[in-house]
PDB file of N, CA and C in Angstrom:
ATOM      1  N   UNK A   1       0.839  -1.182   0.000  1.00  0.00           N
ATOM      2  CA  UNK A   1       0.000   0.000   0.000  1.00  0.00           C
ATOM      3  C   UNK A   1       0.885   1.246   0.000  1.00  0.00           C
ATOM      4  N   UNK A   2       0.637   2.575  -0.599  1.00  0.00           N
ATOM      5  CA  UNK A   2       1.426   3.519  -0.882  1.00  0.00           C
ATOM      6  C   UNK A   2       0.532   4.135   0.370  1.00  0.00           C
ATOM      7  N   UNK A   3       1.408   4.826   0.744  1.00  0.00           N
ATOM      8  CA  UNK A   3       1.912   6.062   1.764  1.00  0.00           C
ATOM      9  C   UNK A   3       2.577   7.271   1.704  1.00  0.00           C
ATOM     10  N   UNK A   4       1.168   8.312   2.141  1.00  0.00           N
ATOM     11  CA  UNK A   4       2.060   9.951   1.794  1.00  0.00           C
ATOM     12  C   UNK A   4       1.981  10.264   3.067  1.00  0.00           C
ATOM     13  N   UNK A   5       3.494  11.288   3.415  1.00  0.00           N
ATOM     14  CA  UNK A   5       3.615  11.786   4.328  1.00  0.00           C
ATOM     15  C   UNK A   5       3.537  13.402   4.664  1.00  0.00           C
ATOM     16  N   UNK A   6       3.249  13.740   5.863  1.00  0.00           N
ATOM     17  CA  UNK A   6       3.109  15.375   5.807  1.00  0.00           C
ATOM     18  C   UNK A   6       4.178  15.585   6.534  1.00  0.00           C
ATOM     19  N   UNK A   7       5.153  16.589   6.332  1.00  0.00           N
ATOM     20  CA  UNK A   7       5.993  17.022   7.360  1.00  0.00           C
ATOM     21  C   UNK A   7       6.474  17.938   7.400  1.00  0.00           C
ATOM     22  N   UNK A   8       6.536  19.117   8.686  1.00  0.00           N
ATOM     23  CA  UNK A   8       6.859  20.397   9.110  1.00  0.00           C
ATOM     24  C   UNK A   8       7.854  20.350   9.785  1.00  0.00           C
ATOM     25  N   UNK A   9       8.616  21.050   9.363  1.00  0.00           N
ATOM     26  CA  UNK A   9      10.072  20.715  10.461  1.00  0.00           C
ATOM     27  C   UNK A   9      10.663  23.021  10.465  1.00  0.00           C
ATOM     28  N   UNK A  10      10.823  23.561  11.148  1.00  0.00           N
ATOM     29  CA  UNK A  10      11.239  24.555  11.877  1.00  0.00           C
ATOM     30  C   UNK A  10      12.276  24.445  12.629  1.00  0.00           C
ATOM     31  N   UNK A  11      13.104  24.983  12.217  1.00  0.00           N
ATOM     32  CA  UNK A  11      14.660  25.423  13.024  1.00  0.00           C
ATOM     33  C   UNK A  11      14.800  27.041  13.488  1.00  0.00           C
ATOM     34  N   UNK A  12      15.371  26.489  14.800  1.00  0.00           N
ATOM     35  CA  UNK A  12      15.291  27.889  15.589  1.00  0.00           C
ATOM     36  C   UNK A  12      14.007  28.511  15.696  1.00  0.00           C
ATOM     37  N   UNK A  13      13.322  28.228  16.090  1.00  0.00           N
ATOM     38  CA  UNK A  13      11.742  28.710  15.566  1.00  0.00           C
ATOM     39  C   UNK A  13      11.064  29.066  17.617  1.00  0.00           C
ATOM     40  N   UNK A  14      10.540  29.997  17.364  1.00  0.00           N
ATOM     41  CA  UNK A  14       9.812  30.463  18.650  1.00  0.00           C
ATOM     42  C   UNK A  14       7.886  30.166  18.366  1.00  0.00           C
ATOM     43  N   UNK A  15       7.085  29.720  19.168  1.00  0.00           N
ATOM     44  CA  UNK A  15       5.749  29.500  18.971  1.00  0.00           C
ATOM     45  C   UNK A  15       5.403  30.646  20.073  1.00  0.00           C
ATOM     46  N   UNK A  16       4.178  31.339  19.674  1.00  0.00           N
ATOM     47  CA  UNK A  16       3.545  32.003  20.149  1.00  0.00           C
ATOM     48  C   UNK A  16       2.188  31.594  20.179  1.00  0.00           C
ATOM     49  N   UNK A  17       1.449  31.129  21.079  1.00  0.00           N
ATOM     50  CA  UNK A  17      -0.260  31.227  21.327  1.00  0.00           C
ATOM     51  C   UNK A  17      -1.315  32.439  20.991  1.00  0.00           C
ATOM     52  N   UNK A  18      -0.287  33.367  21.968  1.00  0.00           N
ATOM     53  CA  UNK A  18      -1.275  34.392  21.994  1.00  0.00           C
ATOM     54  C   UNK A  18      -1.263  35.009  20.681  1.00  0.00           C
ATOM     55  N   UNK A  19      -0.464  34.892  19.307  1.00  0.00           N
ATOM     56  CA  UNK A  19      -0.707  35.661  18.718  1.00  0.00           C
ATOM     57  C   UNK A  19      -0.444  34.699  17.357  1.00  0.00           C
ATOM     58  N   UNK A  20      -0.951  33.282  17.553  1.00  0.00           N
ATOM     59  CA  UNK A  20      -0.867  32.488  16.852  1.00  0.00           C
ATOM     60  C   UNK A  20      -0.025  31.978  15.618  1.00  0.00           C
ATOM     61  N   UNK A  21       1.225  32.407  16.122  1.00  0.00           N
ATOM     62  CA  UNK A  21       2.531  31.868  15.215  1.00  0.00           C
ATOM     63  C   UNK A  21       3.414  30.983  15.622  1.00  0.00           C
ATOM     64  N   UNK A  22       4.543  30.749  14.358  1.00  0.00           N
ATOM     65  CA  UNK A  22       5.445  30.311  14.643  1.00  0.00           C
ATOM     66  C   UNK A  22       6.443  31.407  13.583  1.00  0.00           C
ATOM     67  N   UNK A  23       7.531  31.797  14.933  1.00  0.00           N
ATOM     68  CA  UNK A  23       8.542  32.795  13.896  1.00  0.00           C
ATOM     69  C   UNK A  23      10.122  31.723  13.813  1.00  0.00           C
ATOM     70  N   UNK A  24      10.275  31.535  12.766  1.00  0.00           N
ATOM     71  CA  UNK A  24      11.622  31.081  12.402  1.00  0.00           C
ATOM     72  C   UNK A  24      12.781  31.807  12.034  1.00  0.00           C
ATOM     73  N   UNK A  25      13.444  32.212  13.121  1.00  0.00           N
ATOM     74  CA  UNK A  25      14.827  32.688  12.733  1.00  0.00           C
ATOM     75  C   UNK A  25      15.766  31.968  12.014  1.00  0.00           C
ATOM     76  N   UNK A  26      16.121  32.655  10.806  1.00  0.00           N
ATOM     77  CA  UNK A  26      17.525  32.105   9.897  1.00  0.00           C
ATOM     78  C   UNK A  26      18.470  33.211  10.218  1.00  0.00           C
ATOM     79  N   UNK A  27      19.477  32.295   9.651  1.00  0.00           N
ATOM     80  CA  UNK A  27      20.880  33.853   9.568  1.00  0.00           C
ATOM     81  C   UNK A  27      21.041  34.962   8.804  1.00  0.00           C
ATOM     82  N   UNK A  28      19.892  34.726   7.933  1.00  0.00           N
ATOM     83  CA  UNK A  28      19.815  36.368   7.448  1.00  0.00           C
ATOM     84  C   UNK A  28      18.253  36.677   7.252  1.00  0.00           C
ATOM     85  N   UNK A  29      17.614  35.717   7.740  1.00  0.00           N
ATOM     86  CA  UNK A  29      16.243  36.361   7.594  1.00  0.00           C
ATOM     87  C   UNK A  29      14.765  35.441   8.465  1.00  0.00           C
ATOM     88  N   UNK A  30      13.700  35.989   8.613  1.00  0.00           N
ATOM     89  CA  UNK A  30      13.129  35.428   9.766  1.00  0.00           C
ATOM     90  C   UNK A  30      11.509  35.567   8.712  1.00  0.00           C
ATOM     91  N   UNK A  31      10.926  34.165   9.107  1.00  0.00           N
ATOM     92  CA  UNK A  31       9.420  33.572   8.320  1.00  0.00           C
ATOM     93  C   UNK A  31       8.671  33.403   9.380  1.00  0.00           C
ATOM     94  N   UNK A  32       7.496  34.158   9.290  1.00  0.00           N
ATOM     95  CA  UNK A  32       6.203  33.915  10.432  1.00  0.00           C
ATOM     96  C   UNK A  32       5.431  33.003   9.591  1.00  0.00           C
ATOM     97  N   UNK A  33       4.720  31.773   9.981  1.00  0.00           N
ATOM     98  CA  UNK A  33       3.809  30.927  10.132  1.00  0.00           C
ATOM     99  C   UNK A  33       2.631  30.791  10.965  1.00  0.00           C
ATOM    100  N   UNK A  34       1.639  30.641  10.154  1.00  0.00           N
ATOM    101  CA  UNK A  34       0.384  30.991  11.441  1.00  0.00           C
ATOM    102  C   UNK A  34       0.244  29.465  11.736  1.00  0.00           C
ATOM    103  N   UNK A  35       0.148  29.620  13.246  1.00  0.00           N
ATOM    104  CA  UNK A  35      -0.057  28.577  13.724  1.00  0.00           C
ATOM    105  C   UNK A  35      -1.080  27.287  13.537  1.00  0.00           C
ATOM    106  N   UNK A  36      -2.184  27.957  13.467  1.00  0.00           N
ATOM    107  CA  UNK A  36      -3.343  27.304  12.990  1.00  0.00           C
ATOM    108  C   UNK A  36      -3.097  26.802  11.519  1.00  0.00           C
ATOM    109  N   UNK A  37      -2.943  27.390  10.701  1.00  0.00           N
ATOM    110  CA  UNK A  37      -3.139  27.209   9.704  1.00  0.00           C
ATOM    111  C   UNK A  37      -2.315  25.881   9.655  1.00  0.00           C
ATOM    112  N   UNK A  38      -0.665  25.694   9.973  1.00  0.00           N
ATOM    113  CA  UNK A  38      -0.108  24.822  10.249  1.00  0.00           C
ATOM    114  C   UNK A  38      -0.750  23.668  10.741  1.00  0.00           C
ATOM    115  N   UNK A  39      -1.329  23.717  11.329  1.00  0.00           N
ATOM    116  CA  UNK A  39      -2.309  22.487  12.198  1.00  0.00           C
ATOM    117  C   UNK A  39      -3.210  22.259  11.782  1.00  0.00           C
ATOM    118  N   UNK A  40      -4.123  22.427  10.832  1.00  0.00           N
ATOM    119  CA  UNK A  40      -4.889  22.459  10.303  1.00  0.00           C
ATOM    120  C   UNK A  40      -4.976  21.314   9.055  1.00  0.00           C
ATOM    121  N   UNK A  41      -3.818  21.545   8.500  1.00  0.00           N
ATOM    122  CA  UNK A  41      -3.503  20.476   7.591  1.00  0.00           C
ATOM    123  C   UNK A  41      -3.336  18.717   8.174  1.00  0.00           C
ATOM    124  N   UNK A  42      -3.322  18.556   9.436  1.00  0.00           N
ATOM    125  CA  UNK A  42      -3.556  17.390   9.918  1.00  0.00           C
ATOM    126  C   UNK A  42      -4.807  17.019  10.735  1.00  0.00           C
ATOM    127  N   UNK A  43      -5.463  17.702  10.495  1.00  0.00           N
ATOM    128  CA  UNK A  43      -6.965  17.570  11.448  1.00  0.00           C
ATOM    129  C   UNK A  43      -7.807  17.161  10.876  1.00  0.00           C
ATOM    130  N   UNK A  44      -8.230  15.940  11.323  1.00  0.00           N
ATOM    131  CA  UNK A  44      -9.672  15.263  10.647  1.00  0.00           C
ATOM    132  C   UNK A  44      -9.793  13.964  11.445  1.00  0.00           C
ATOM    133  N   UNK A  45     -10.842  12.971  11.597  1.00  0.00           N
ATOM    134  CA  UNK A  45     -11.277  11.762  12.214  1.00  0.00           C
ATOM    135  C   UNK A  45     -10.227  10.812  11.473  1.00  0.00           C
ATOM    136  N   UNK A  46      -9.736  11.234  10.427  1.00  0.00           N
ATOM    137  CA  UNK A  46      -9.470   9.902   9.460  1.00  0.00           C
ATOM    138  C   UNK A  46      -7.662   9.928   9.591  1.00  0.00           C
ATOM    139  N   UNK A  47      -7.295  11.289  10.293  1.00  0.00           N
ATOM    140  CA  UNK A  47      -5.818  11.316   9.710  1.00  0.00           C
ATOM    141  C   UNK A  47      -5.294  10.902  11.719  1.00  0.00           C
ATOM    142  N   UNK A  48      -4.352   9.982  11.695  1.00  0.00           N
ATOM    143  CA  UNK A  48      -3.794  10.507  13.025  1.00  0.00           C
ATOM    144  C   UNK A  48      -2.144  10.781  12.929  1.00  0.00           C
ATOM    145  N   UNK A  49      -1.324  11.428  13.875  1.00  0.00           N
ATOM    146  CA  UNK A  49      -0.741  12.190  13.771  1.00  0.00           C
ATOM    147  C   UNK A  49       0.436  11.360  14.707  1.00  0.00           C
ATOM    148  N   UNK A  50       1.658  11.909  14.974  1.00  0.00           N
ATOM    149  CA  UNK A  50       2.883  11.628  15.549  1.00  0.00           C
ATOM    150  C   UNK A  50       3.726  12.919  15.863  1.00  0.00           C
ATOM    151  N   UNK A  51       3.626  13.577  16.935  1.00  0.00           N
ATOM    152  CA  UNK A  51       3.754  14.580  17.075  1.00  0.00           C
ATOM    153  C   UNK A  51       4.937  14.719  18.078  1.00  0.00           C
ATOM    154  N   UNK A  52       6.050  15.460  17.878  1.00  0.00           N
ATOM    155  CA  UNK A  52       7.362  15.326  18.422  1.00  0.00           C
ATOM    156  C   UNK A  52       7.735  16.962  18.810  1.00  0.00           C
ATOM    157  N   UNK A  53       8.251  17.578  19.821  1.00  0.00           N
ATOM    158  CA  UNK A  53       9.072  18.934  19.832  1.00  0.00           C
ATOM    159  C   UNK A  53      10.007  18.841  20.977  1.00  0.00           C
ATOM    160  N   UNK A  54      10.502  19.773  20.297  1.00  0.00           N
ATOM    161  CA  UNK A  54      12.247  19.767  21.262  1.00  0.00           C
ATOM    162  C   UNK A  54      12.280  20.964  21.303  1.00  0.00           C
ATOM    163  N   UNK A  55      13.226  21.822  22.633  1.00  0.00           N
ATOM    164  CA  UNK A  55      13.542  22.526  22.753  1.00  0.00           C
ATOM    165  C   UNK A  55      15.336  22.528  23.139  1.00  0.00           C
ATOM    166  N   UNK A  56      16.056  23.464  22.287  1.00  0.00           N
ATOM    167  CA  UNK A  56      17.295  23.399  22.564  1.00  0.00           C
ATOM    168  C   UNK A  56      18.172  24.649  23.418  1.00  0.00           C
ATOM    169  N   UNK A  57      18.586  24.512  24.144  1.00  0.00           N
ATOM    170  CA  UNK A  57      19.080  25.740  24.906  1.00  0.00           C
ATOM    171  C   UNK A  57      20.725  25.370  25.091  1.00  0.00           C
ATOM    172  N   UNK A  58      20.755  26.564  25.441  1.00  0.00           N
ATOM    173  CA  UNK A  58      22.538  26.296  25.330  1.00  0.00           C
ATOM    174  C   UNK A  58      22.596  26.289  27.341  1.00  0.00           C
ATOM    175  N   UNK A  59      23.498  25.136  27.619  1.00  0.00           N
ATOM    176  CA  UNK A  59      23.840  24.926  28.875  1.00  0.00           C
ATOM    177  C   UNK A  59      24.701  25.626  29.591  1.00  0.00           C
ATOM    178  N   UNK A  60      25.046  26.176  31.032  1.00  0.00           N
ATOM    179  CA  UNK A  60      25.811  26.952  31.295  1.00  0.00           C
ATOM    180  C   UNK A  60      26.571  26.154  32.238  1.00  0.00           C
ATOM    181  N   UNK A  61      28.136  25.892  32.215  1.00  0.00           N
ATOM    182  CA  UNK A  61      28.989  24.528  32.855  1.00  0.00           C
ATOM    183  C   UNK A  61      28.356  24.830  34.067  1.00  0.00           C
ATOM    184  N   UNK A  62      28.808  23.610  35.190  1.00  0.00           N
ATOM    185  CA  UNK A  62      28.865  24.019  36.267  1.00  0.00           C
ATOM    186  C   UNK A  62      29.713  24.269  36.845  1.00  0.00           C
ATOM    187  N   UNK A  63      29.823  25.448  38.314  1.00  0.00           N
ATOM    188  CA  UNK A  63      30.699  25.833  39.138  1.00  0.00           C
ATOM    189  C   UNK A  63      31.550  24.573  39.658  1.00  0.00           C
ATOM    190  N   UNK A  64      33.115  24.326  39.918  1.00  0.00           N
ATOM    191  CA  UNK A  64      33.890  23.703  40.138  1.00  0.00           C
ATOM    192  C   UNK A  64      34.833  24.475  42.012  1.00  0.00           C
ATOM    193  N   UNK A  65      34.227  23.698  43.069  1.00  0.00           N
ATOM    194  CA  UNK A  65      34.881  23.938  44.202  1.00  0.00           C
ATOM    195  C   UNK A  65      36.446  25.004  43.872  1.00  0.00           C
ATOM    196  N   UNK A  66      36.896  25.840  43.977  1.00  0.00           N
ATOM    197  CA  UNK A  66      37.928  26.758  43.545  1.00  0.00           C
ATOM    198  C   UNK A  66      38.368  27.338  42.344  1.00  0.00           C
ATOM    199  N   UNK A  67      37.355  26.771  41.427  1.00  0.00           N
ATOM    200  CA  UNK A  67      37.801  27.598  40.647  1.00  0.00           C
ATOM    201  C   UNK A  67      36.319  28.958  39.746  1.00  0.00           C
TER     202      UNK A  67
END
């Protein structure tokens, strides 16, 4: 049986609720996505979904007794 897939993938990307986006920062330029609309394309009784997010932050070492 053939199989199509949907897939959204965003790097560096901030989500907003209240004002229903997603803004994607690049290195020289930044794309708003409305949120909904995004989601929208997988919504129905018939489709189900696999839904994954990560958040990446940069770690700060930890303190070392003297130094």
């Amino acid at each position: 049986m053939a199989k199509q897939t949907l897939n959204y993938s965003f790097k560096n990307a901030v989500i907003s609720l209240e004002e229903n986006t997603i803004t994607e920062y690049g290195k020289e330029d930044i794309k708003v996505y409305v949120l909904s609309d995004v989601l929208k394309k997988f919504e129905g009784e018939n489709k189900t979904v696999d839904i994954s997010i990560k958040e990446s932050s940069d770690l700060e070492p930890s303190e070392v007794d003297g130094e």
